[in-house]
N, C-alpha and C. Protein backbone atom coordinates (compact mmCIF):
# COMPACT_ATOMS: atom_id res chain seq x y z
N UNK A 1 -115.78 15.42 -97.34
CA UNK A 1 -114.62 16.21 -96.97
C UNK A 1 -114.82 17.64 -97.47
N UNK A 2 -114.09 18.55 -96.56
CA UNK A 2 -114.75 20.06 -97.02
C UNK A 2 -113.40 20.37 -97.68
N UNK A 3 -113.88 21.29 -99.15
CA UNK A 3 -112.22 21.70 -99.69
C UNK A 3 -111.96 22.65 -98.68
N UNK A 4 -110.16 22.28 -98.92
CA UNK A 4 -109.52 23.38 -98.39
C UNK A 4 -109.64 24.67 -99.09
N UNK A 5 -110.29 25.68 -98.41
CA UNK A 5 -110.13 27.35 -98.76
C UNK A 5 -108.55 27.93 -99.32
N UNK A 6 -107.60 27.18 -99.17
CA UNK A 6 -106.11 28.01 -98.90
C UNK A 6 -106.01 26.91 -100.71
N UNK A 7 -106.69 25.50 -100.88
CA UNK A 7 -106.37 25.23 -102.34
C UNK A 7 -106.98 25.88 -103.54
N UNK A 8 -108.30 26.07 -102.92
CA UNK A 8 -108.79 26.72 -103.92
C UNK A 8 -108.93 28.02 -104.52
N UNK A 9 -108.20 28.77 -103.43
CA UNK A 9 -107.43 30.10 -103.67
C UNK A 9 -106.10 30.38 -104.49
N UNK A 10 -105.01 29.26 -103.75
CA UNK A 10 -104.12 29.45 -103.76
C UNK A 10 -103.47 29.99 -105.45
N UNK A 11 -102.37 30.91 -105.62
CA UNK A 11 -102.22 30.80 -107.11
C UNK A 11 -101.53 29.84 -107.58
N UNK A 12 -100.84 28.73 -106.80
CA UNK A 12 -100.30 27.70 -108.01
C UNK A 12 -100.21 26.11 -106.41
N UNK A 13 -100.48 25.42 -107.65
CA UNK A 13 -100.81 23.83 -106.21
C UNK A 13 -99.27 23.42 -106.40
N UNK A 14 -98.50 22.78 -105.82
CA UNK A 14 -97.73 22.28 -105.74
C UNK A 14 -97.39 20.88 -105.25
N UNK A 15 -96.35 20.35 -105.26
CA UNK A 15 -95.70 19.18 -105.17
C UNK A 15 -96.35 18.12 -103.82
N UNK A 16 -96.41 19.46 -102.94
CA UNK A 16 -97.18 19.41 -101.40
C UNK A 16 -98.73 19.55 -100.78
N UNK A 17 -99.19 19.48 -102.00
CA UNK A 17 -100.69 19.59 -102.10
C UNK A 17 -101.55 18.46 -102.24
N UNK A 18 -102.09 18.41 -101.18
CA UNK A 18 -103.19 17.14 -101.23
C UNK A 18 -103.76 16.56 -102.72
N UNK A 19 -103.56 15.44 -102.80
CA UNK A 19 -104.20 15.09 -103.85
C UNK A 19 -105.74 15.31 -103.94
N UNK A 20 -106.59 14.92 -103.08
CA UNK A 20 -108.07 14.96 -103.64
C UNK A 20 -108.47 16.10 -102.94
N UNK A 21 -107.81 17.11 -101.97
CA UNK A 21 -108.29 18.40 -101.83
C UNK A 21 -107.95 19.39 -103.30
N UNK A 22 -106.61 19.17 -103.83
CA UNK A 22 -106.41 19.91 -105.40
C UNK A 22 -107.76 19.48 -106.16
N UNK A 23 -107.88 18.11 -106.50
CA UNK A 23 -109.16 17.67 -107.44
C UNK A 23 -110.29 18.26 -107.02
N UNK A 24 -110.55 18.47 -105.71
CA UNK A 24 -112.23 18.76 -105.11
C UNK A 24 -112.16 20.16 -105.94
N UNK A 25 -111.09 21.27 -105.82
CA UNK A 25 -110.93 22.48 -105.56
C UNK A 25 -111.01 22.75 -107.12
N UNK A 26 -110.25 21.76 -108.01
CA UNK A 26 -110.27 22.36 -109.31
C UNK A 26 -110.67 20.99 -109.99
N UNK A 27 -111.37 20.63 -110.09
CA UNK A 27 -112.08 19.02 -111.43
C UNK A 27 -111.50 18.98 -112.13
N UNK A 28 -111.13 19.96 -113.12
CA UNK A 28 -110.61 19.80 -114.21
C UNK A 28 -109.17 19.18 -114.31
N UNK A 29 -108.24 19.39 -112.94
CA UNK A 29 -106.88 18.87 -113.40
C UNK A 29 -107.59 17.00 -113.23
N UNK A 30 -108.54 16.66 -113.21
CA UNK A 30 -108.64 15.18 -113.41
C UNK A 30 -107.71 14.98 -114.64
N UNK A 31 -108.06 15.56 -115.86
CA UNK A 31 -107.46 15.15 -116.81
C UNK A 31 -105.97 15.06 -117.18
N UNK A 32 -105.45 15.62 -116.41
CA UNK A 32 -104.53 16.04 -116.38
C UNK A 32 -103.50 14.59 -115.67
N UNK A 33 -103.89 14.19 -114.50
CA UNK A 33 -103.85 12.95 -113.61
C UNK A 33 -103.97 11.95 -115.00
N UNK A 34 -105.05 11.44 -115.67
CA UNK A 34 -105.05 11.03 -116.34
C UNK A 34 -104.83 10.83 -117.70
N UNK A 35 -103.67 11.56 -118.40
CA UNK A 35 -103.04 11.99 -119.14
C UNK A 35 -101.64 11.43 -118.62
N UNK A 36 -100.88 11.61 -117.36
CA UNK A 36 -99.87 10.92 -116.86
C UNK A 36 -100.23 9.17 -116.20
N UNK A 37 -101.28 8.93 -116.94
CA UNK A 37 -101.50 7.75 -116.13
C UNK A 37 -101.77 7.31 -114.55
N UNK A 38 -102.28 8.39 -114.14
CA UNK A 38 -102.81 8.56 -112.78
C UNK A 38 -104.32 8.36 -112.97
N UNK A 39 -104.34 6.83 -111.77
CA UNK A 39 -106.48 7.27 -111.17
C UNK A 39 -106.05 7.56 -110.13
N UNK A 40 -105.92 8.41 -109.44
CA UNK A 40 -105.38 9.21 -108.20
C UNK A 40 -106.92 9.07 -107.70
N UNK A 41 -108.11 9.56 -108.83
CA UNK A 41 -109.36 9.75 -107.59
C UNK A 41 -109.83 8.47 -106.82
N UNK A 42 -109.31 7.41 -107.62
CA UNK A 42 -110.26 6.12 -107.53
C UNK A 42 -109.57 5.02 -106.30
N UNK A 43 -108.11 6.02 -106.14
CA UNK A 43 -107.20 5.54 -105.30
C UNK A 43 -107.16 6.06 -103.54
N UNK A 44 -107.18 4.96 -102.50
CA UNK A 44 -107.91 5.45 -101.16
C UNK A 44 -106.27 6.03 -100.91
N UNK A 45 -105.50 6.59 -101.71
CA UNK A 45 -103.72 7.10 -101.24
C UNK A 45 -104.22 8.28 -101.32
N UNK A 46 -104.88 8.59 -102.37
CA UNK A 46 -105.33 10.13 -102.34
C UNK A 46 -106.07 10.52 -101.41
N UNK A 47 -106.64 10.24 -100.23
CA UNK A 47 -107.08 10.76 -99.26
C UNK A 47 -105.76 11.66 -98.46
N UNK A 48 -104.76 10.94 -98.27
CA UNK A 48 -103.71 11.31 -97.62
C UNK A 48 -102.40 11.48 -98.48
N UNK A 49 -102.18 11.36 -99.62
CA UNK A 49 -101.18 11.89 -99.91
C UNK A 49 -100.69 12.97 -100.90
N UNK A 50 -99.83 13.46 -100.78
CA UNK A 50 -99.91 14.66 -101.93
C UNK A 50 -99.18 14.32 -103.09
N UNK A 51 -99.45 15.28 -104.04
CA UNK A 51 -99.17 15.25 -105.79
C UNK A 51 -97.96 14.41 -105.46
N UNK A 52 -97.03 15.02 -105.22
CA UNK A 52 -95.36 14.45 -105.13
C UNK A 52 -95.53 13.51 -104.65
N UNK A 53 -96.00 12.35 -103.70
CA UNK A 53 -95.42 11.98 -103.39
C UNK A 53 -96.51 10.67 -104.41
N UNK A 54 -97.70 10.93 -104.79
CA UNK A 54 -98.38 9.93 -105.39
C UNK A 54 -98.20 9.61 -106.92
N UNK A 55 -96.92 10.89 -107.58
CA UNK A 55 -96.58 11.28 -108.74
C UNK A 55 -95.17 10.18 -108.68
N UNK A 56 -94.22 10.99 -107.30
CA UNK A 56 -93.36 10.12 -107.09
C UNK A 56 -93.07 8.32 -107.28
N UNK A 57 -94.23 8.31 -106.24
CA UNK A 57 -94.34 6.36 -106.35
C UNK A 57 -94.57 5.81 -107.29
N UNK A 58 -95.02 6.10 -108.56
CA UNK A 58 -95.09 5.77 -109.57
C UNK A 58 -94.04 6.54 -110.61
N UNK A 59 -93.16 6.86 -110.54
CA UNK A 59 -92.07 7.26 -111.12
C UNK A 59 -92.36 8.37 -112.22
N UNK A 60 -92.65 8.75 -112.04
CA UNK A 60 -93.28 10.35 -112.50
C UNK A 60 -92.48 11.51 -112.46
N UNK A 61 -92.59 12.53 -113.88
CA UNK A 61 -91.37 13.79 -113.97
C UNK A 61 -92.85 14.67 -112.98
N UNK A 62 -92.42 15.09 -111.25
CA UNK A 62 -92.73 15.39 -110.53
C UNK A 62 -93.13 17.17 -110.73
N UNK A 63 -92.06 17.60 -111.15
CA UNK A 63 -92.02 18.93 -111.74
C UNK A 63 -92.78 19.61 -112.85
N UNK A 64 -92.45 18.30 -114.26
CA UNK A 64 -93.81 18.54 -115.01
C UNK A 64 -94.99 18.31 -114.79
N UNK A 65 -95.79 17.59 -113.98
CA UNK A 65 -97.01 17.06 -113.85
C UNK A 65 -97.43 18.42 -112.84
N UNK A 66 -96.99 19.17 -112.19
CA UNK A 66 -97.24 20.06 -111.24
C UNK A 66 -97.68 21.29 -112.25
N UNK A 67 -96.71 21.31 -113.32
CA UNK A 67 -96.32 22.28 -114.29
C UNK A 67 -97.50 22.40 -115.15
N UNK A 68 -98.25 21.44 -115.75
CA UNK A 68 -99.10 20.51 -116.47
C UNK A 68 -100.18 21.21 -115.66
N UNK A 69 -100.59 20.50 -114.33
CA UNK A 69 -101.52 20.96 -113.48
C UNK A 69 -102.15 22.72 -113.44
N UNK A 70 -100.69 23.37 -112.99
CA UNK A 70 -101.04 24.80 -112.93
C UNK A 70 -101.26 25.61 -114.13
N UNK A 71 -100.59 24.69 -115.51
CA UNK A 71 -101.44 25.44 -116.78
C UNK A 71 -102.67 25.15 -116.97
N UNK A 72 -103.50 24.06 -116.55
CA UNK A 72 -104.35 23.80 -116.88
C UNK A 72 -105.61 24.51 -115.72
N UNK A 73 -105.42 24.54 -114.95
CA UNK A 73 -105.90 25.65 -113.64
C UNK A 73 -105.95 26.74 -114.62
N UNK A 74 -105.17 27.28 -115.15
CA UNK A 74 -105.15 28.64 -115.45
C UNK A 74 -105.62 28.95 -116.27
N UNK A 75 -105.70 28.05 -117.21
CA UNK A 75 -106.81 27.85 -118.73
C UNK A 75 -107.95 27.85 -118.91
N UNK A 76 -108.49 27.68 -117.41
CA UNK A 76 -109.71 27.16 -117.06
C UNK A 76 -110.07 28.49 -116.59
N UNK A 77 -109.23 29.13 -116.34
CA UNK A 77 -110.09 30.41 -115.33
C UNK A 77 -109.99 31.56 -116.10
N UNK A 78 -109.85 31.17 -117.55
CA UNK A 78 -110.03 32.40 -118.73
C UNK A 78 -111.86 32.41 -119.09
């Protein structure tokens, strides 16, 4: 799968953002997934679904894990 150009640009991923196009684009929020108890990579949902809604189904604070995500993006690019 080719990353999306518009994720790996973008300045902040959100709620609506592909799950394994965010991971391709930035590796590092793996840990991050897995820190909330997410294998999002290992999971064939992440082909098609985004943060929210794979954060959602498993009952997840949707807002922090996004929140979580884009600090850690940003930490990375110091």
């Amino acid at each position: 799968m080719e990353v999306n150009e518009t994720v790996k640009t973008a300045d902040v991923i959100t709620a609506d953002t592909n799950i394994i196009e965010a991971v391709q684009a930035h590796p590092e929020i793996m840990q991050v997934f897995a820190d909330y108890g997410l294998g999002c990579i290992g999971c064939m949902a992440a082909q098609f679904e985004t943060i929210g809604e794979g954060a959602g189904a498993h009952g997840l604070d949707v807002p922090a894990l996004i929140k979580d995500i884009n600090e850690c993006i940003k930490a990375n690019e110091k």
